[in-house]
Protein backbone atom coordinates (compact mmCIF):
# COMPACT_ATOMS: atom_id res chain seq x y z
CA UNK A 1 0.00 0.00 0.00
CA UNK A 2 2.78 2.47 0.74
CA UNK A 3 4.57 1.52 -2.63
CA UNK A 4 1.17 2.78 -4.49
CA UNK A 5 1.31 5.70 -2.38
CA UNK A 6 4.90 6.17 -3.00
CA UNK A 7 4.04 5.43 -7.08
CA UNK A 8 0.91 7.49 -7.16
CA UNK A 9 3.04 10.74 -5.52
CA UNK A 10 5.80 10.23 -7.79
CA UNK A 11 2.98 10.32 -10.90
CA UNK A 12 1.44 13.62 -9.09
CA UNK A 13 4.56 15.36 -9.25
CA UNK A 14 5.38 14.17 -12.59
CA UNK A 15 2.44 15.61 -13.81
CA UNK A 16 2.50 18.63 -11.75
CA UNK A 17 5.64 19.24 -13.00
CA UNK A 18 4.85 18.91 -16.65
CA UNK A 19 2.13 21.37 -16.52
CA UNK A 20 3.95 23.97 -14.55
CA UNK A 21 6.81 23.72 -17.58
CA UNK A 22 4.32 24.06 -20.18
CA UNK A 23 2.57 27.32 -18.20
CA UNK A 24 6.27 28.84 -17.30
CA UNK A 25 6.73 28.68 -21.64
CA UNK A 26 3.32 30.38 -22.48
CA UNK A 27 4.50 32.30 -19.53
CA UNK A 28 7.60 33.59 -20.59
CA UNK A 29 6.68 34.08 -24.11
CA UNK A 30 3.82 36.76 -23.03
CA UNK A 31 6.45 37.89 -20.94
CA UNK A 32 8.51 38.73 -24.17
CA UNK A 33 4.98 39.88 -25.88
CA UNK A 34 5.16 42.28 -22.75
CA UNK A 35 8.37 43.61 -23.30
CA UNK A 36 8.10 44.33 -26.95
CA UNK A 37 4.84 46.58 -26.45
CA UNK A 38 6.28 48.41 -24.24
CA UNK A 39 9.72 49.39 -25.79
CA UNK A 40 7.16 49.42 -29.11
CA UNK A 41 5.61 52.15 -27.24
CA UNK A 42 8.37 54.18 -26.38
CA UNK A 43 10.55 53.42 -29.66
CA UNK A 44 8.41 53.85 -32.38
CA UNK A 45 5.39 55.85 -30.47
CA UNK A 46 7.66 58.36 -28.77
CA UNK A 47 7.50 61.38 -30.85
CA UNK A 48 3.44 61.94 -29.55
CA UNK A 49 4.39 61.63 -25.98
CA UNK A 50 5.84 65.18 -25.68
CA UNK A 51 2.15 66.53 -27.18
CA UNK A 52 0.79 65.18 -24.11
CA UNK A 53 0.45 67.04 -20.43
CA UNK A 54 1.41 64.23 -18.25
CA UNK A 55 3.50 61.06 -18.34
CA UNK A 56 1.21 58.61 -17.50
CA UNK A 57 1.04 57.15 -20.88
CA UNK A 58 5.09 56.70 -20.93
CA UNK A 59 5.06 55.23 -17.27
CA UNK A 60 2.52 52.77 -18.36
CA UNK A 61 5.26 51.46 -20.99
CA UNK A 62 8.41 51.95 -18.55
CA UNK A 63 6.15 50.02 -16.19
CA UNK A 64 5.02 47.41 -19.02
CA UNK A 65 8.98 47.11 -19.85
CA UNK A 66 9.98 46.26 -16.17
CA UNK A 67 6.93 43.45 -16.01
CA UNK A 68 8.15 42.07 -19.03
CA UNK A 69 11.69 41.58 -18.21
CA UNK A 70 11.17 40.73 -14.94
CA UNK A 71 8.60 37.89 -16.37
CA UNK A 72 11.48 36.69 -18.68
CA UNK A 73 14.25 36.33 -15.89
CA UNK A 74 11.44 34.91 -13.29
CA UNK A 75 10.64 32.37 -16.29
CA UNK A 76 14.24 31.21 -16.25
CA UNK A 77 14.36 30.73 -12.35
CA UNK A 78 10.90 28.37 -13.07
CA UNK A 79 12.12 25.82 -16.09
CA UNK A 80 15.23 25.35 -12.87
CA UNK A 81 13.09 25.20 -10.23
CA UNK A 82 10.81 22.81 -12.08
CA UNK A 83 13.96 20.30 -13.09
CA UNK A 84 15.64 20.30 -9.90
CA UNK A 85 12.47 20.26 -7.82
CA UNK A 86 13.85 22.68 -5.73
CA UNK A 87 11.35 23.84 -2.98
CA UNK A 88 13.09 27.02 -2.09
CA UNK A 89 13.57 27.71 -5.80
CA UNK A 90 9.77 27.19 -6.29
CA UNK A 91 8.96 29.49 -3.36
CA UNK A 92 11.02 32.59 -4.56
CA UNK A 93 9.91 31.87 -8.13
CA UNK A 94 6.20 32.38 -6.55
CA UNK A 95 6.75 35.52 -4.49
CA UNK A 96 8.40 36.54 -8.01
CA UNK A 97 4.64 35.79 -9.57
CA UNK A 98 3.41 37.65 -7.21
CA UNK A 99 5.49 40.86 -7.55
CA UNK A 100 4.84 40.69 -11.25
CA UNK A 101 1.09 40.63 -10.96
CA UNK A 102 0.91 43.60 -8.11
CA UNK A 103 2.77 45.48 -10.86
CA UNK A 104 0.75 44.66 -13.85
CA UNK A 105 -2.02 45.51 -11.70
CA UNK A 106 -0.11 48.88 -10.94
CA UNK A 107 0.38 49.62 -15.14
CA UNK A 108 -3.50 48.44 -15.48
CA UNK A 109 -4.83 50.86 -13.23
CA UNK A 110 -2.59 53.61 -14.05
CA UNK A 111 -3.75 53.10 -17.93
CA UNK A 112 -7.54 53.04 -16.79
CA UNK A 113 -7.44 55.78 -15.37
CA UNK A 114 -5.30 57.55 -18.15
CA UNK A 115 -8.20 56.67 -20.99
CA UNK A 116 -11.00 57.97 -18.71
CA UNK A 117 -8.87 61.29 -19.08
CA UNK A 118 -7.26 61.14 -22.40
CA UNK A 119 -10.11 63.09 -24.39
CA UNK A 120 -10.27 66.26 -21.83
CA UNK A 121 -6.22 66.44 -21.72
CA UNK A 122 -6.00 65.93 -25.10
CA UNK A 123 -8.65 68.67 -25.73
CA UNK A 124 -7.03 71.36 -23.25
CA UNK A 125 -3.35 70.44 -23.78
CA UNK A 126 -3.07 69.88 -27.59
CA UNK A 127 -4.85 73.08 -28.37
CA UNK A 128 -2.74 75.11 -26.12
CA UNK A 129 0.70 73.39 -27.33
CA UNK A 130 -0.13 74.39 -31.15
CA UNK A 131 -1.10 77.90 -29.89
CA UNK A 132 1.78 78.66 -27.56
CA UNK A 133 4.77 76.34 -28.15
CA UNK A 134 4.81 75.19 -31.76
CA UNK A 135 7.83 76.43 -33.34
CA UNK A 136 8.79 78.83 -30.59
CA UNK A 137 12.55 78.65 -28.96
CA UNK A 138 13.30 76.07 -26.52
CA UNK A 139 10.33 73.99 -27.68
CA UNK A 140 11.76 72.14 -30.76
CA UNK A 141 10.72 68.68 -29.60
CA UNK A 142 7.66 69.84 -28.99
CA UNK A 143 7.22 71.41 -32.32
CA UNK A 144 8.32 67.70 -34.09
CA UNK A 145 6.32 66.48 -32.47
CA UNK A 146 3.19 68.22 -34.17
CA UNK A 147 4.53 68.08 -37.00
CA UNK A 148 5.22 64.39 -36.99
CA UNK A 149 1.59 64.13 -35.56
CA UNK A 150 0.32 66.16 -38.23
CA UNK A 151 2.06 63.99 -40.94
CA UNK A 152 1.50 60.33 -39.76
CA UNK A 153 -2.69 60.81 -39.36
CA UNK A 154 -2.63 63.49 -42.18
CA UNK A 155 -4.30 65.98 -40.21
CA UNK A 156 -4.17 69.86 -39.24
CA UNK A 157 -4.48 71.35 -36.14
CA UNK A 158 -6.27 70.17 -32.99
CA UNK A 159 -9.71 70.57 -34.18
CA UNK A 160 -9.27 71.96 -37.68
CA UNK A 161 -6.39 74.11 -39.36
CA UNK A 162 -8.81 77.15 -38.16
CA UNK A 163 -6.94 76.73 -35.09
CA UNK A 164 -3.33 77.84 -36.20
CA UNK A 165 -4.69 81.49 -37.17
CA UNK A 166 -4.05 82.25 -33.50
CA UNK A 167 -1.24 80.83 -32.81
CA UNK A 168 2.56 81.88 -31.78
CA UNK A 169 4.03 80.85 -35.06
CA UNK A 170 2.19 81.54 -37.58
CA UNK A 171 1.45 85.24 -36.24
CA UNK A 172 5.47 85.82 -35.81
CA UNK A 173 7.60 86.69 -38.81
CA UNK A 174 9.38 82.99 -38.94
CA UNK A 175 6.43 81.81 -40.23
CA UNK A 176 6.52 84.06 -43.65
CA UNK A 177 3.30 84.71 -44.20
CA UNK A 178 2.17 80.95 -43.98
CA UNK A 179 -1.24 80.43 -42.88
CA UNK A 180 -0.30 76.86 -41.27
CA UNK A 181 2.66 74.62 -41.04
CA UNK A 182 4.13 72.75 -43.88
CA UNK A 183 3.48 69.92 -42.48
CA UNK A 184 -0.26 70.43 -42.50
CA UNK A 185 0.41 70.29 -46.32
CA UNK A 186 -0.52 67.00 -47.81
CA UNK A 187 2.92 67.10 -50.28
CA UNK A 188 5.36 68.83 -48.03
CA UNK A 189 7.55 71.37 -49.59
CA UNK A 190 8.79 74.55 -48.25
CA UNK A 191 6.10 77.23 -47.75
CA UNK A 192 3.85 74.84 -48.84
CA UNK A 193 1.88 76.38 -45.83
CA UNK A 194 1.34 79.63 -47.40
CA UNK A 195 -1.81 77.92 -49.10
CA UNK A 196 -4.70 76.59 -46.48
CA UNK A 197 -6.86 75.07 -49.34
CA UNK A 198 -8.48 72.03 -48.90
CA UNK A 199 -6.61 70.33 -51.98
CA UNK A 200 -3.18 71.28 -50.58
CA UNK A 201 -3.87 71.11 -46.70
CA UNK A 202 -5.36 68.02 -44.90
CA UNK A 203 -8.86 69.15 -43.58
CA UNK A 204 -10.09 66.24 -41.17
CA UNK A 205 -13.01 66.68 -39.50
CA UNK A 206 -12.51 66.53 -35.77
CA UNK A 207 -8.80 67.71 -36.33
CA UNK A 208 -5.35 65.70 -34.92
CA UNK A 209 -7.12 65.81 -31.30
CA UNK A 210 -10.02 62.94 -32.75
CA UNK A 211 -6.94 60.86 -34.70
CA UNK A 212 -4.56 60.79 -31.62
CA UNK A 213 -7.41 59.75 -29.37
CA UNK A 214 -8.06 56.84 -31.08
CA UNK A 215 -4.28 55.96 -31.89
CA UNK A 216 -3.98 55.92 -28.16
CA UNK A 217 -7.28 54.50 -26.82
CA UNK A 218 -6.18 51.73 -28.93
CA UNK A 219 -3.17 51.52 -27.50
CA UNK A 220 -4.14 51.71 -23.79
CA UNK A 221 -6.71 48.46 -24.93
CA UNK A 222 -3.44 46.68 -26.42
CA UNK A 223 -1.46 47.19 -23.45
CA UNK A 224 -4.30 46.12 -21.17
CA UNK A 225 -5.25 42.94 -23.05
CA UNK A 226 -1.57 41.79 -23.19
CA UNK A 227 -0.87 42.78 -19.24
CA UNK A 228 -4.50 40.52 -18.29
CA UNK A 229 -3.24 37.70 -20.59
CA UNK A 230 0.00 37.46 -19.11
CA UNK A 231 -1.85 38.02 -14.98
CA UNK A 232 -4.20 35.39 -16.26
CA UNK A 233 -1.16 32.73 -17.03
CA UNK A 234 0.41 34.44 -13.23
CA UNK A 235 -2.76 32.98 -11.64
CA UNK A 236 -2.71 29.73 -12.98
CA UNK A 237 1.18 29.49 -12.44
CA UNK A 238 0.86 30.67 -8.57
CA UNK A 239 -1.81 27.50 -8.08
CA UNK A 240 0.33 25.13 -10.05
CA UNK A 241 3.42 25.96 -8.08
CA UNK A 242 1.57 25.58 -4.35
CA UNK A 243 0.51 22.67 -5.49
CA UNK A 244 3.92 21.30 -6.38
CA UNK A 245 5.65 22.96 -4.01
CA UNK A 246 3.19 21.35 -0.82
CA UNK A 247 3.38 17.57 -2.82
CA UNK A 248 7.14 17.77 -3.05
CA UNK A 249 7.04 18.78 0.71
CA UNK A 250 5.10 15.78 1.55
CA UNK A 251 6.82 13.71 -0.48
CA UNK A 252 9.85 14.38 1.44
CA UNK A 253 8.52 13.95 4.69
């Protein structure tokens, strides 16, 4: 009777064990997924984040990069854990879970509570930064950043190219008489601005402020999709490896 027992624990843990290595694979591939959204994000993505008034978008990523490499090393310290049946191992490798999750849980809130304020910042801060900063000293990231904006959704101004008859630049004399920026122009040449007619200017209803809400609402729904996917696999690991961590403790004793 003991020698079944002794056979049926060893099958447990066997099993146990094979599951655990399959999660900790899924697991460490979202962790990668993880990791290459974020520095996505920040890479390719970065020239809109100066357009914006606060950072929370960028800490999101920062905080998506961190998860994701930390999911990657922690996924390493598993596949070991799992082979060597290591109890300690197995117990660190949880807490580890469990760090990753509180801070996925951190990036998920903070990006919540980013999209139920994107369209009122985007409103009172993009409107302001073509009025006041655009092409003024001291703000040249700033300024391509608009105009990157402007090119990549082929749009003009926050609401409509209306809105650069007020501003900073185009009432100063660097602007030479243009009525918007060049790169409002849908074939950018120099002083292409000087015309602000619907076949040489992009005229989108709803202006930049309606395309960069949508670029980054869904953005904010990719990010939070891949950071429940990968908390989803976290929950499933952190059962898995209580479960093999307390039958390798009885087996033992």
């Amino acid at each position: 009777m003991a020698h079944y027992k002794v056979e049926q624990d060893d099958w447990l843990i066997a099993y146990l064990k094979y599951l655990l290595f399959v999660f900790n694979f899924f697991f460490w591939v979202g962790g990668a997924a993880v990791l290459a959204v974020g520095v996505w994000t920040l890479v390719e993505k970065s020239g809109y984040l100066s357009v914006l008034a606060s950072s929370t978008f960028a800490a999101s990523a920062y905080i998506l990069i961190f998860a994701g490499a930390l999911v990657m090393l922690t996924g390493f310290l598993g596949f070991s854990a799992i082979i060597r049946e290591d109890r300690s191992c197995l117990s660190t490798y949880f807490c580890l879970l469990l760090v990753i999750f509180l801070v996925e849980l951190v990036a998920g809130v903070l990006a919540h509570v980013y999209y139920q304020r994107l369209s009122d910042e985007l409103k009172q801060h993009l409107t302001q930064t073509l009025s006041e900063n655009y092409g003024q000293p001291g703000a040249s990231e700033i300024t391509t950043s608009v105009d990157r904006l402007q090119q990549d959704f082929k749009c003009c101004g926050s609401n409509s190219s209306a809105d650069w008859q007020h501003s900073a630049y185009i009432l100063s004399r660097e602007a030479e008489g243009r009525r918007v920026p060049d790169s409002c122009c849908k074939t950018v040449v120099a002083r292409c601005g000087l015309r602000a007619h619907p076949s040489n200017i992009y005229k989108v209803e709803g202006g930049c402020i309606t395309k960069l809400e949508q670029f980054l609402a869904n953005h904010l729904l990719l990010m939070g999709a891949v950071g429940i996917g990968v908390a989803c696999l976290q929950t499933c690991g952190m059962v898995l490896t209580c479960c093999l961590h307390r039958r390798l403790q009885l087996h033992f004793h």
